[in-house]
Structures are given as C-alpha cells and as structure tokens.
Protein backbone atom coordinates (compact mmCIF):
# COMPACT_ATOMS: atom_id res chain seq x y z
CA UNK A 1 1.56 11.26 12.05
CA UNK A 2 2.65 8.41 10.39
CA UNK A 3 0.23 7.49 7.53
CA UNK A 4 0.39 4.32 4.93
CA UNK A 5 3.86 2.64 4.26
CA UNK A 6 4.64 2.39 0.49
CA UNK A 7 7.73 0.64 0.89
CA UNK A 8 10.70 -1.10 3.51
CA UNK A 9 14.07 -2.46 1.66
CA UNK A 10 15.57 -5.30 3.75
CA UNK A 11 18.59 -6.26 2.82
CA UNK A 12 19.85 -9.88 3.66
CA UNK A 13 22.19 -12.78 2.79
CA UNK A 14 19.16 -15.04 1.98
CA UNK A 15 15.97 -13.10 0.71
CA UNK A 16 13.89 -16.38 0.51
CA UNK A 17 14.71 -17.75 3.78
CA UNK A 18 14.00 -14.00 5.74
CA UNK A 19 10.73 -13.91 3.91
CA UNK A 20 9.49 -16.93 5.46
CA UNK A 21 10.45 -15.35 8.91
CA UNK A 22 9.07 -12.22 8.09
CA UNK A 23 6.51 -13.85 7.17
CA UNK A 24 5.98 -16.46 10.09
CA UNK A 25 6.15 -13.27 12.61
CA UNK A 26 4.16 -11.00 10.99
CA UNK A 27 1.36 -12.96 8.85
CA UNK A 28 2.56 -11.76 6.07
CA UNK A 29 1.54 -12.34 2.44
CA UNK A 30 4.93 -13.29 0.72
CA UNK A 31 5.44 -13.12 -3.06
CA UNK A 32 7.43 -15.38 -5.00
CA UNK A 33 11.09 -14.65 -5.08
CA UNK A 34 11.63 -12.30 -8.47
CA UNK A 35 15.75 -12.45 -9.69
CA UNK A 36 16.72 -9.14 -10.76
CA UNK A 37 20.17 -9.84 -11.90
CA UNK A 38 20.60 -6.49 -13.65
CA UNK A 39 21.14 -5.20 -10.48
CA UNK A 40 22.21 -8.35 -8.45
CA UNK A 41 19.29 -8.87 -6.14
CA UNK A 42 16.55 -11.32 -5.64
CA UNK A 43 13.10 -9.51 -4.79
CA UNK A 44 10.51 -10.92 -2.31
CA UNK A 45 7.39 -9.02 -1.25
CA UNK A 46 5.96 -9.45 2.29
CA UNK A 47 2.67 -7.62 2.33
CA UNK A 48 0.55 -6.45 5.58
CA UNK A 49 -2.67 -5.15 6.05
CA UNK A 50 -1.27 -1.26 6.49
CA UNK A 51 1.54 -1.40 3.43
C-alpha cells in the first residue's frame, strides 16, 4: 500500500510557469518560486491534501 507522499521532483524548462499548471489541474497550493543557484535550480512547491 501506498501511504503519504513526502516528496515528487519535476524537472522542467520553466518551474514558475509548470507550477501554475500544476497548480490549475490539481488545486494545488503553490509556493513562491525559491532560486537555489548553488545548485542551479529554481524551487516551487505545489502542495495537496495527501503530500
């Protein structure tokens, strides 16, 4: 059985832009976009009810 998701990594061209898909499609809570340039990505968090 499949319990509670901690985590999904997406990776895309345009984090911002797929977050407001992922988003529109799912309901999803999204974060503000977070620059990480120490490792040369830009974080967003999309957060459903079972993650």
């Amino acid at each position: 059985m499949l319990g509670r998701l901690n985590h999904v990594a997406i990776a895309t061209k345009d984090a911002v832009k797929s977050a407001r898909i992922y988003g529109a499609a799912f309901g999803a809570q999204i974060s503000e976009a977070v620059p990480l340039p120490e490792h040369g990505v830009i974080t967003v968090f999309a957060t459903l009810p079972n993650t």
